[in-house]
N, C-alpha and C. Protein backbone atom coordinates (compact mmCIF):
# COMPACT_ATOMS: atom_id res chain seq x y z
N UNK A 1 23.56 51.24 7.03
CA UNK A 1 24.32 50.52 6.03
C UNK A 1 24.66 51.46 4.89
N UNK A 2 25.51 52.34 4.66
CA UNK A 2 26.15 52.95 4.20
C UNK A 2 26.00 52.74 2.79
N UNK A 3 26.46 51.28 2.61
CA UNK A 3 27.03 51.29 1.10
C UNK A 3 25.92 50.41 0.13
N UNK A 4 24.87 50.73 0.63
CA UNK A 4 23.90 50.33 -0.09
C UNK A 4 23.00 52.40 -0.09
N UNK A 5 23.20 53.28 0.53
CA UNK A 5 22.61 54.40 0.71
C UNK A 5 22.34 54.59 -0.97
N UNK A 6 23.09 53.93 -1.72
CA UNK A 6 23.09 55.02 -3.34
C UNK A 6 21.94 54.41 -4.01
N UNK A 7 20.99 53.23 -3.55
CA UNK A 7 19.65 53.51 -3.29
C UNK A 7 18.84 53.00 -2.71
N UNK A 8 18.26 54.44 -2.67
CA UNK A 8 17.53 54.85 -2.03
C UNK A 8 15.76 55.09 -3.05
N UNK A 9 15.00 55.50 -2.09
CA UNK A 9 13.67 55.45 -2.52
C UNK A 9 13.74 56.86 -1.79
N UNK A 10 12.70 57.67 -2.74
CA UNK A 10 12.14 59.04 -2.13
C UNK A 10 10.79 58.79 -1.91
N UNK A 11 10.16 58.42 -0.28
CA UNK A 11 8.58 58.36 -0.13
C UNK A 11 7.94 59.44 -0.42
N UNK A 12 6.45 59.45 -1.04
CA UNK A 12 5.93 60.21 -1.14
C UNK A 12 4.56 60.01 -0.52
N UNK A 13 3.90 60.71 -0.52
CA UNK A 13 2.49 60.75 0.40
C UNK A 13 2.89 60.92 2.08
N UNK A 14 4.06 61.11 2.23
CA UNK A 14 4.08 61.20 3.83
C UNK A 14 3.22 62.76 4.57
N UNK A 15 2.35 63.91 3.73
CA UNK A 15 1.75 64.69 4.19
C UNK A 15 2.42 65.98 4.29
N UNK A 16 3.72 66.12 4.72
CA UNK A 16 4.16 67.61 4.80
C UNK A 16 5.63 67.71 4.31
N UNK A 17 5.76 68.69 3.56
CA UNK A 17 7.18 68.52 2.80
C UNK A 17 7.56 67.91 2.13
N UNK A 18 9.19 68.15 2.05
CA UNK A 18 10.19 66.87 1.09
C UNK A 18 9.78 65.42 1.99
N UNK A 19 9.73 64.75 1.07
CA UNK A 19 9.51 63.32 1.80
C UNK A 19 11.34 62.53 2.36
N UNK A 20 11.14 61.80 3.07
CA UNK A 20 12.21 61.18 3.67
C UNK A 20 12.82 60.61 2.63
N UNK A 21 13.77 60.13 2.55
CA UNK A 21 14.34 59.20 1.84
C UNK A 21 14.67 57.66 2.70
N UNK A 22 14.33 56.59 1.76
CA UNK A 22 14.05 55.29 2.71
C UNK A 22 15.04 54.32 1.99
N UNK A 23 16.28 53.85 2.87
CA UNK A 23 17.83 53.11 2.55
C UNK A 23 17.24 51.56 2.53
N UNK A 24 16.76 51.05 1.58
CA UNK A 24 16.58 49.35 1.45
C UNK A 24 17.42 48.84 2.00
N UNK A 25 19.15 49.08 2.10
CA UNK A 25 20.00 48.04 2.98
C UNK A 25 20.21 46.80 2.12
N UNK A 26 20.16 45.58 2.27
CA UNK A 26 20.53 44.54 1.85
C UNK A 26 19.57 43.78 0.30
N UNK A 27 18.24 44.60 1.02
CA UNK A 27 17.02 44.42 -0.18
C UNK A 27 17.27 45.18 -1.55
N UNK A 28 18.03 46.36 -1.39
CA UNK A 28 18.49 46.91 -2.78
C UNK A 28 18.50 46.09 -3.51
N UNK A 29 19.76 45.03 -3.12
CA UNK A 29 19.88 43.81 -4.12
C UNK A 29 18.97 42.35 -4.35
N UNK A 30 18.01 42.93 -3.39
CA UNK A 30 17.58 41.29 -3.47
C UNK A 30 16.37 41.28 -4.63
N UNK A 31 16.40 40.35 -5.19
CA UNK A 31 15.74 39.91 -6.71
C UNK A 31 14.40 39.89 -6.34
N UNK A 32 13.85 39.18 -5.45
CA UNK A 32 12.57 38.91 -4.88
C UNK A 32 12.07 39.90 -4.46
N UNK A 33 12.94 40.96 -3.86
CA UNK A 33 11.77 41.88 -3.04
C UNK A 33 11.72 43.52 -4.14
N UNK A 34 12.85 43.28 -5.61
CA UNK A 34 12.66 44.00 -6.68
C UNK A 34 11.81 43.38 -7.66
N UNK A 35 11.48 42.40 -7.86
CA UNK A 35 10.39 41.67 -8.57
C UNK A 35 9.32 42.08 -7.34
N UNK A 36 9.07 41.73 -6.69
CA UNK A 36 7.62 42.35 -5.46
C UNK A 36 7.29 43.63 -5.51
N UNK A 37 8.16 44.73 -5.34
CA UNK A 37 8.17 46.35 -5.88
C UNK A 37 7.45 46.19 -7.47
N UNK A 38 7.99 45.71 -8.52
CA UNK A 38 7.97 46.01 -9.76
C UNK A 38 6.10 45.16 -9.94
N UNK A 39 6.24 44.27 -9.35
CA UNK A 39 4.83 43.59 -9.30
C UNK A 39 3.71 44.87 -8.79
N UNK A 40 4.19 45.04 -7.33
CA UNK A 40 2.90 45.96 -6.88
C UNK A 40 2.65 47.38 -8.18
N UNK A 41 3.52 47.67 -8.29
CA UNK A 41 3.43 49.25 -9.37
C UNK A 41 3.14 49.12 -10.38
N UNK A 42 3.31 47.31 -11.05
CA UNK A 42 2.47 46.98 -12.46
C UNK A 42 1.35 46.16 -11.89
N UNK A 43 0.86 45.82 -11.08
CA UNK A 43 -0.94 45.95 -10.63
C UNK A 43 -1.55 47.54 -10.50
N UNK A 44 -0.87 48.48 -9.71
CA UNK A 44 -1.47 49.85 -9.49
C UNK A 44 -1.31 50.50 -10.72
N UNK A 45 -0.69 50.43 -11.92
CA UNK A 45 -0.94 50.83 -12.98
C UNK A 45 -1.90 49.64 -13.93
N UNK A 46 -2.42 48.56 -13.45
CA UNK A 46 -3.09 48.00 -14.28
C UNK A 46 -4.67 48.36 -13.52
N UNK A 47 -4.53 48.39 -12.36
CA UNK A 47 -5.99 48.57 -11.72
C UNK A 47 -6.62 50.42 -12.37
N UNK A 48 -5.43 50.81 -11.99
CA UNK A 48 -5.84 52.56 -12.43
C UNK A 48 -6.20 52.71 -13.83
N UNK A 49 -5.64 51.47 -14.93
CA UNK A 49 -5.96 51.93 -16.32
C UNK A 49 -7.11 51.15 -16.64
N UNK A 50 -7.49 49.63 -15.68
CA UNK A 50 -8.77 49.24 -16.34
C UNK A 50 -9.84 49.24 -15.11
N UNK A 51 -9.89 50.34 -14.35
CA UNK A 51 -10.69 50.35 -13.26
C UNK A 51 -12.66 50.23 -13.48
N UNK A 52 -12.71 51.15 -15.08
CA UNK A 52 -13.83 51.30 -15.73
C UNK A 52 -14.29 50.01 -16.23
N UNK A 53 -13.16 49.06 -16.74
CA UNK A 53 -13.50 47.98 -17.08
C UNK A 53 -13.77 46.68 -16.17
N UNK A 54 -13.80 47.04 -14.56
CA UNK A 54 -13.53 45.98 -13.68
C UNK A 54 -12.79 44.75 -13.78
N UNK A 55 -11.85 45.11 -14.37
CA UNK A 55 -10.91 43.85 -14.55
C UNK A 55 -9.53 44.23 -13.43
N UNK A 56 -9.11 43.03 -13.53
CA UNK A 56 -7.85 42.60 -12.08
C UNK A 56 -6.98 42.01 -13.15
N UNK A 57 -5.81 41.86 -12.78
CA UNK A 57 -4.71 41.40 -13.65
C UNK A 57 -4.96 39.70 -13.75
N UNK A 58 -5.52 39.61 -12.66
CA UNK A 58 -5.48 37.89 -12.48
C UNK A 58 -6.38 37.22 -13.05
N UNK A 59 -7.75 37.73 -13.27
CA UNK A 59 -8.61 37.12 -14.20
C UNK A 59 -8.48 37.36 -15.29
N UNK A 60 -7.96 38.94 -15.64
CA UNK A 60 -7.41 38.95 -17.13
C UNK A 60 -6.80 37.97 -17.62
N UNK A 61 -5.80 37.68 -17.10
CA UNK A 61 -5.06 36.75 -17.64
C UNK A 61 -5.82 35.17 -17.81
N UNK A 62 -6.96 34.95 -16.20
CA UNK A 62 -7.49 33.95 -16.79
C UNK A 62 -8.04 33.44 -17.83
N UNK A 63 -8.71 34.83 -18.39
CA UNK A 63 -9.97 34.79 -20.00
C UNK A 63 -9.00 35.13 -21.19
N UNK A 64 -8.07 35.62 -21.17
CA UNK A 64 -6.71 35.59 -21.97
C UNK A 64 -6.29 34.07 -22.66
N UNK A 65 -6.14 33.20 -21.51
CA UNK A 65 -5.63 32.07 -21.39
C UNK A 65 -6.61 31.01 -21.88
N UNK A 66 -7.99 31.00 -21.32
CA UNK A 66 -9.31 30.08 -22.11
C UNK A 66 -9.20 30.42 -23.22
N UNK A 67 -9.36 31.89 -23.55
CA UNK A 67 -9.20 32.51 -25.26
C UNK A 67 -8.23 31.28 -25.79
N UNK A 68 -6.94 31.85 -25.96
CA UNK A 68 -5.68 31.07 -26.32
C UNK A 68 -5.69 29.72 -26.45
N UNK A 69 -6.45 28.37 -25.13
CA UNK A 69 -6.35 27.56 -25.40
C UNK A 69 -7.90 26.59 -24.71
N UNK A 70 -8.60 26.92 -25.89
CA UNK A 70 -10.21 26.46 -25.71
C UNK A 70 -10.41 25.04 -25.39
N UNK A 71 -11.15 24.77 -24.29
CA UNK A 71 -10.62 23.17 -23.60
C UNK A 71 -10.31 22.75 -22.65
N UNK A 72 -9.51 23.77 -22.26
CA UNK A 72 -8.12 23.77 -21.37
C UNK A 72 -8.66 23.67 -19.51
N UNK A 73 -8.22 22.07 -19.17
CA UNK A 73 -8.87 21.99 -18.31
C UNK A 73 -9.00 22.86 -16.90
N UNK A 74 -9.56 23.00 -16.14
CA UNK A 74 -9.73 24.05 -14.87
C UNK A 74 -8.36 23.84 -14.24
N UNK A 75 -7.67 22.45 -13.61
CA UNK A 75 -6.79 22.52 -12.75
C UNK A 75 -5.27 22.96 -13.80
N UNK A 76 -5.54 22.59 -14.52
CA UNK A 76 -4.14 22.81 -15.78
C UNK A 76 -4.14 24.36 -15.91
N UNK A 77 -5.04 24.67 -16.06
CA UNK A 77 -5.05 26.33 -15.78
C UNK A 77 -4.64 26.86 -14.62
N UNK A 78 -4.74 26.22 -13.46
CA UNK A 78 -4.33 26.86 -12.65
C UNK A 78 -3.32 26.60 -12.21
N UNK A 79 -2.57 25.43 -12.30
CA UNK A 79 -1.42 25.11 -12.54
C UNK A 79 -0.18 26.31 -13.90
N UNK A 80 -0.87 26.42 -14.39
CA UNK A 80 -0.16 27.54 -15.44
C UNK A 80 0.04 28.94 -15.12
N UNK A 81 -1.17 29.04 -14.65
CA UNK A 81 -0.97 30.76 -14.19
C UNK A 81 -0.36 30.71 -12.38
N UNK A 82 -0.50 29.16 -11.81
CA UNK A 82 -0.07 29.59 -9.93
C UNK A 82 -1.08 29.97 -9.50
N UNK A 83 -2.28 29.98 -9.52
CA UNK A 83 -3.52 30.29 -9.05
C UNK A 83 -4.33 29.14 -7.77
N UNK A 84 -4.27 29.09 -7.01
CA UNK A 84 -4.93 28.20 -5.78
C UNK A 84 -6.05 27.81 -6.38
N UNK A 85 -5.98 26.06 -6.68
CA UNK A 85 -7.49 25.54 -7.49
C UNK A 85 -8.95 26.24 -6.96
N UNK A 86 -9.25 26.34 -5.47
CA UNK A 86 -9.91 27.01 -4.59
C UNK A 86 -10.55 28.49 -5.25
N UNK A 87 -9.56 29.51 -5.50
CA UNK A 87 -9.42 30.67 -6.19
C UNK A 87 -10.27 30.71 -7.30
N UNK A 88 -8.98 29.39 -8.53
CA UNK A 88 -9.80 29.48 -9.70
C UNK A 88 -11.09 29.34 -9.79
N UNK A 89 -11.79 28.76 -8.86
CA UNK A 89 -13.09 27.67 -8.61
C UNK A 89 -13.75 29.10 -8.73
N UNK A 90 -13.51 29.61 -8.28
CA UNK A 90 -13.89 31.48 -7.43
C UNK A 90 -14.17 32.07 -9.04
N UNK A 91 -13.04 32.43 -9.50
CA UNK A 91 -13.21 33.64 -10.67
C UNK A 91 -14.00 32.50 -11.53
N UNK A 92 -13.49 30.63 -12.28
CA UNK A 92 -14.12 30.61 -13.08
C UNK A 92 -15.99 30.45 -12.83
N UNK A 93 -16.59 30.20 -11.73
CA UNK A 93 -17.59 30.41 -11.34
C UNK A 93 -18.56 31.92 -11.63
N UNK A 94 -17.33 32.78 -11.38
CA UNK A 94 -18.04 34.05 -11.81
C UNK A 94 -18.09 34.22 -13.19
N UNK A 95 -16.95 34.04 -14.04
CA UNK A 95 -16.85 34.36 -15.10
C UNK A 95 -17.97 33.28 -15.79
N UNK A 96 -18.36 32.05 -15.38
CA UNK A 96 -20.04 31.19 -16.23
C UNK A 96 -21.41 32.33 -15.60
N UNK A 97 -21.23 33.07 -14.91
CA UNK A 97 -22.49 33.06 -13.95
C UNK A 97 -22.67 34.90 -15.42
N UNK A 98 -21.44 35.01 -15.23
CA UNK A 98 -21.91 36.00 -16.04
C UNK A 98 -21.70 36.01 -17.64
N UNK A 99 -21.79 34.40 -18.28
CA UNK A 99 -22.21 34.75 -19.38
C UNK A 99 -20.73 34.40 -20.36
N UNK A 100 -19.47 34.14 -19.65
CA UNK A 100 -18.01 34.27 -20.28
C UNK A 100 -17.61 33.33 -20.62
N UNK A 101 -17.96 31.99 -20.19
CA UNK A 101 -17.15 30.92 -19.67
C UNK A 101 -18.05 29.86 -20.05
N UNK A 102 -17.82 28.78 -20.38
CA UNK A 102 -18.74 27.58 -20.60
C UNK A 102 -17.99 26.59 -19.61
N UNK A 103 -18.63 26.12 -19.19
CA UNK A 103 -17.87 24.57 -18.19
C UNK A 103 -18.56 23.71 -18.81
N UNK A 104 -17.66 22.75 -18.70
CA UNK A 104 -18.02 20.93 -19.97
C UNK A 104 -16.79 20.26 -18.99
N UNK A 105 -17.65 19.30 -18.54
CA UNK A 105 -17.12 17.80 -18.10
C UNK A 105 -17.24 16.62 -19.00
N UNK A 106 -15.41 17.01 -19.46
CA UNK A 106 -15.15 15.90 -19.79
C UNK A 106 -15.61 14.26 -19.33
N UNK A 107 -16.01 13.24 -20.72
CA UNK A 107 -16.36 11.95 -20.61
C UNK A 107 -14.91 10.94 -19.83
N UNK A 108 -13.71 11.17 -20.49
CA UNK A 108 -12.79 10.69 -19.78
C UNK A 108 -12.01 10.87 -18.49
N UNK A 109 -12.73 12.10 -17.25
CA UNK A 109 -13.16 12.44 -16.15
C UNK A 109 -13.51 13.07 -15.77
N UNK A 110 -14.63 12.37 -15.21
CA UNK A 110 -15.93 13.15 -14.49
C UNK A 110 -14.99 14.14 -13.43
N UNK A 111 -13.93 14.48 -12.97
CA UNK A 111 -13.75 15.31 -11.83
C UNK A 111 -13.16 16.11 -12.83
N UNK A 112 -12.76 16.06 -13.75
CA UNK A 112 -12.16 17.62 -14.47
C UNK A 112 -13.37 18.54 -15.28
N UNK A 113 -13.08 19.65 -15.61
CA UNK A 113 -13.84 20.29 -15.74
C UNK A 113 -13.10 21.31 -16.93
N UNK A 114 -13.52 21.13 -18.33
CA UNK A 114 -13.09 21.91 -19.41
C UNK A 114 -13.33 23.25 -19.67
N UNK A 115 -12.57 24.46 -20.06
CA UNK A 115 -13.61 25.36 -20.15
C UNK A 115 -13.24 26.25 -21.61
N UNK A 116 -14.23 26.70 -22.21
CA UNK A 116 -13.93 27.39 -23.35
C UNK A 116 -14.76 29.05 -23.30
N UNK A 117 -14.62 30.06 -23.91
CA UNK A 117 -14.77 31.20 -23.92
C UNK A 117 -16.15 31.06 -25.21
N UNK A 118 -17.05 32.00 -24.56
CA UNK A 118 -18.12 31.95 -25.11
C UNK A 118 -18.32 32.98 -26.03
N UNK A 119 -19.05 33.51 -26.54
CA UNK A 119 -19.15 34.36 -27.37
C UNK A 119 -18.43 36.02 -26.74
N UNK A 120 -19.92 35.99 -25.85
CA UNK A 120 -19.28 37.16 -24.81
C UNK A 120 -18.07 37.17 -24.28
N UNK A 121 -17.49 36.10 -24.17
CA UNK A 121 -16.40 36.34 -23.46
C UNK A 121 -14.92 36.86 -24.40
N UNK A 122 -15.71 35.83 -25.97
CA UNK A 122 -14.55 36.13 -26.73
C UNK A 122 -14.51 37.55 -27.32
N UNK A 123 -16.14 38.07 -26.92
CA UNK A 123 -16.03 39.69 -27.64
C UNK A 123 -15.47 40.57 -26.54
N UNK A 124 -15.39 40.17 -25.05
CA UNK A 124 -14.82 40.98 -23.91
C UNK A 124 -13.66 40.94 -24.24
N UNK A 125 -13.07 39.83 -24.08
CA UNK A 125 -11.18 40.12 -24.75
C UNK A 125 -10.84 40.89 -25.90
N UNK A 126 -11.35 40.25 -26.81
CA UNK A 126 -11.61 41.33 -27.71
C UNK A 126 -11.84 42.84 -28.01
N UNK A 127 -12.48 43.12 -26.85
CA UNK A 127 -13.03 44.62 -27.02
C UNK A 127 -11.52 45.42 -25.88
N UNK A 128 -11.37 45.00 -25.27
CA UNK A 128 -10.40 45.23 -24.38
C UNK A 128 -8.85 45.00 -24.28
N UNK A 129 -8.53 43.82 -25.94
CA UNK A 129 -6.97 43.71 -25.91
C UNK A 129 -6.43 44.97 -26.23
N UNK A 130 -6.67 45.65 -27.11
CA UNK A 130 -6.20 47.44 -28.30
C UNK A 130 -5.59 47.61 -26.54
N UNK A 131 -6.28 48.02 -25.99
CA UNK A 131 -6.39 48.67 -24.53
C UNK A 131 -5.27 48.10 -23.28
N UNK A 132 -5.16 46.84 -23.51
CA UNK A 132 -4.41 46.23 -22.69
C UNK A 132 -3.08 46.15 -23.03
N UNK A 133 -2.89 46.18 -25.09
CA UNK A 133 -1.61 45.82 -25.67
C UNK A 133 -1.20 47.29 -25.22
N UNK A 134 -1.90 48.34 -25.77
CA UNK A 134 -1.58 49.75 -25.35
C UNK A 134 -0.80 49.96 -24.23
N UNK A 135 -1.27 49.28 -23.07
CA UNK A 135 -0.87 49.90 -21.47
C UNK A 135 0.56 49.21 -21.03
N UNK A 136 0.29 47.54 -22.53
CA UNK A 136 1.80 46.91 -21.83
C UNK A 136 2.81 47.79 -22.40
N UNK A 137 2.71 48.22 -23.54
CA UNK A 137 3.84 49.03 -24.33
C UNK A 137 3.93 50.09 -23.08
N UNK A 138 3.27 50.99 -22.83
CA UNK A 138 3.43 52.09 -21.91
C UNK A 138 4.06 51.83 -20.70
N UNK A 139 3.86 50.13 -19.93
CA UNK A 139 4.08 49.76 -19.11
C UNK A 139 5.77 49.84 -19.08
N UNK A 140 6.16 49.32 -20.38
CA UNK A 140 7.53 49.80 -20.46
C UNK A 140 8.25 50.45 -21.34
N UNK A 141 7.79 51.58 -21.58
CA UNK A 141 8.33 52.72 -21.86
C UNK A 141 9.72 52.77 -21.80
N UNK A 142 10.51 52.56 -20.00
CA UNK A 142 11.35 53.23 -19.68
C UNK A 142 12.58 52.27 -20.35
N UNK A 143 12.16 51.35 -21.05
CA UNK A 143 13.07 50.10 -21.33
C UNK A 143 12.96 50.19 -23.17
N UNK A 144 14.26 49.88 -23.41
CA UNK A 144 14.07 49.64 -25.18
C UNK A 144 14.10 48.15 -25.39
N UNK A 145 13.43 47.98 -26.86
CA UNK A 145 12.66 46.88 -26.80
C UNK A 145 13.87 45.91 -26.69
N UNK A 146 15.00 46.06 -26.85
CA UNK A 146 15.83 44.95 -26.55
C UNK A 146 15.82 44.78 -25.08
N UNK A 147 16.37 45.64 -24.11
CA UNK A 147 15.80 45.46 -22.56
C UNK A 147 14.69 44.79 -22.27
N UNK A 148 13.56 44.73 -23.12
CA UNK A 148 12.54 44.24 -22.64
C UNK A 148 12.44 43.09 -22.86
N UNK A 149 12.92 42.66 -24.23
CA UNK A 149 12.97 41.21 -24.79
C UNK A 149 13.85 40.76 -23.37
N UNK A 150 15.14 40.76 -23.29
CA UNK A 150 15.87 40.79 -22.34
C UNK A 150 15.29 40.00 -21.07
N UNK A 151 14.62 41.34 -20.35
CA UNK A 151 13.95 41.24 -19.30
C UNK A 151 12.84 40.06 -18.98
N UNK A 152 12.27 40.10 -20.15
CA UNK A 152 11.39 38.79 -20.59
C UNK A 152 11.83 37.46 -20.46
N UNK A 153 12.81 37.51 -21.37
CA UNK A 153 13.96 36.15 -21.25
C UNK A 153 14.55 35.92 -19.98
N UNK A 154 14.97 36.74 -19.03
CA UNK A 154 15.38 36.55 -17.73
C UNK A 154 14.20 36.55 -17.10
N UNK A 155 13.12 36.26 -17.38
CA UNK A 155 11.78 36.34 -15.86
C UNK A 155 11.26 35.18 -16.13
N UNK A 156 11.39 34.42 -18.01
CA UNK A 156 11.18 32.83 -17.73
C UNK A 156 12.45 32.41 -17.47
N UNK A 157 13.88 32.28 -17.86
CA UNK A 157 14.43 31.84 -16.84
C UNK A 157 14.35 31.70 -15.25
N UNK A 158 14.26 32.74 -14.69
CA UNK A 158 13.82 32.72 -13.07
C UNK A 158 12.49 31.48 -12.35
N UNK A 159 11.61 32.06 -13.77
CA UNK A 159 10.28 31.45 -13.44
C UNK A 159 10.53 30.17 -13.83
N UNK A 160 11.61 29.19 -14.20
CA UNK A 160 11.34 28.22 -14.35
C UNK A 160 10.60 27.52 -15.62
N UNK A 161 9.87 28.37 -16.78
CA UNK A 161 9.24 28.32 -17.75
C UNK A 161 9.86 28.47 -18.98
């Protein structure tokens, strides 16, 4: 497919030499599978910068989010971030076991489950935003801040939010 060739991707890690060059074809343009690219390379730059800190983008954001809104029931959370209730059950389990997280069942139902950020948890965010605001700025560098505002504004449009 010819007229998509102008881009192209240069692989790297293929072991010997210039690396190939690899023609996306129809995916050049497609939104989904350039949001999926741009996703994987802002996890591998988030895992490589907080690897010391054992944090994942996805629970970050979970203890981010208790921070922000103390209360805030388990399924509503996961409803907010797209997280499989199953999942959340997963990280917020870990995050009480170690000390982050308080769980409180609500009187007006017994099946929900509230959660607020505990001391530790509020000094972990804490100790770690400088670090995180740092990496988003770096994250986009290649964009001026109007592009980014921009970019922002077009990803909750997309997202529906």
């Amino acid at each position: 497919m010819a007229e998509h060739g102008a881009d192209r991707f240069e692989a790297s890690g293929t072991g010997g030499g210039e690396a190939p060059a690899v023609d996306f074809g129809p995916l050049a343009e497609s939104l989904g599978f350039r949001l999926r690219l741009a996703q994987i390379k802002a996890f591998e730059d988030f895992f490589s910068a907080f690897a010391e800190e054992g944090l994942q983008p996805g629970s970050f954001s979970v203890l981010i989010t208790i921070g922000e809104n103390p209360g805030i029931r388990q399924g509503v959370l996961a409803g907010a971030l797209m997280i499989k209730r199953s999942h959340m059950a997963k990280i917020v389990q870990g995050f009480d076991e170690a000390g982050l997280v308080e769980r409180r069942v609500p009187q007006d139902d017994r099946r929900a489950v509230e959660l607020t950020l505990t001391a530790a948890g509020r000094q972990r965010v804490e100790a770690v935003m400088p670090k995180f605001l740092a990496h988003e700025k770096a994250s986009a560098a290649a964009l001026t801040e109007t592009e980014r505002q921009t970019l922002l504004s077009l990803l909750h449009k997309l997202g529906g939010f």
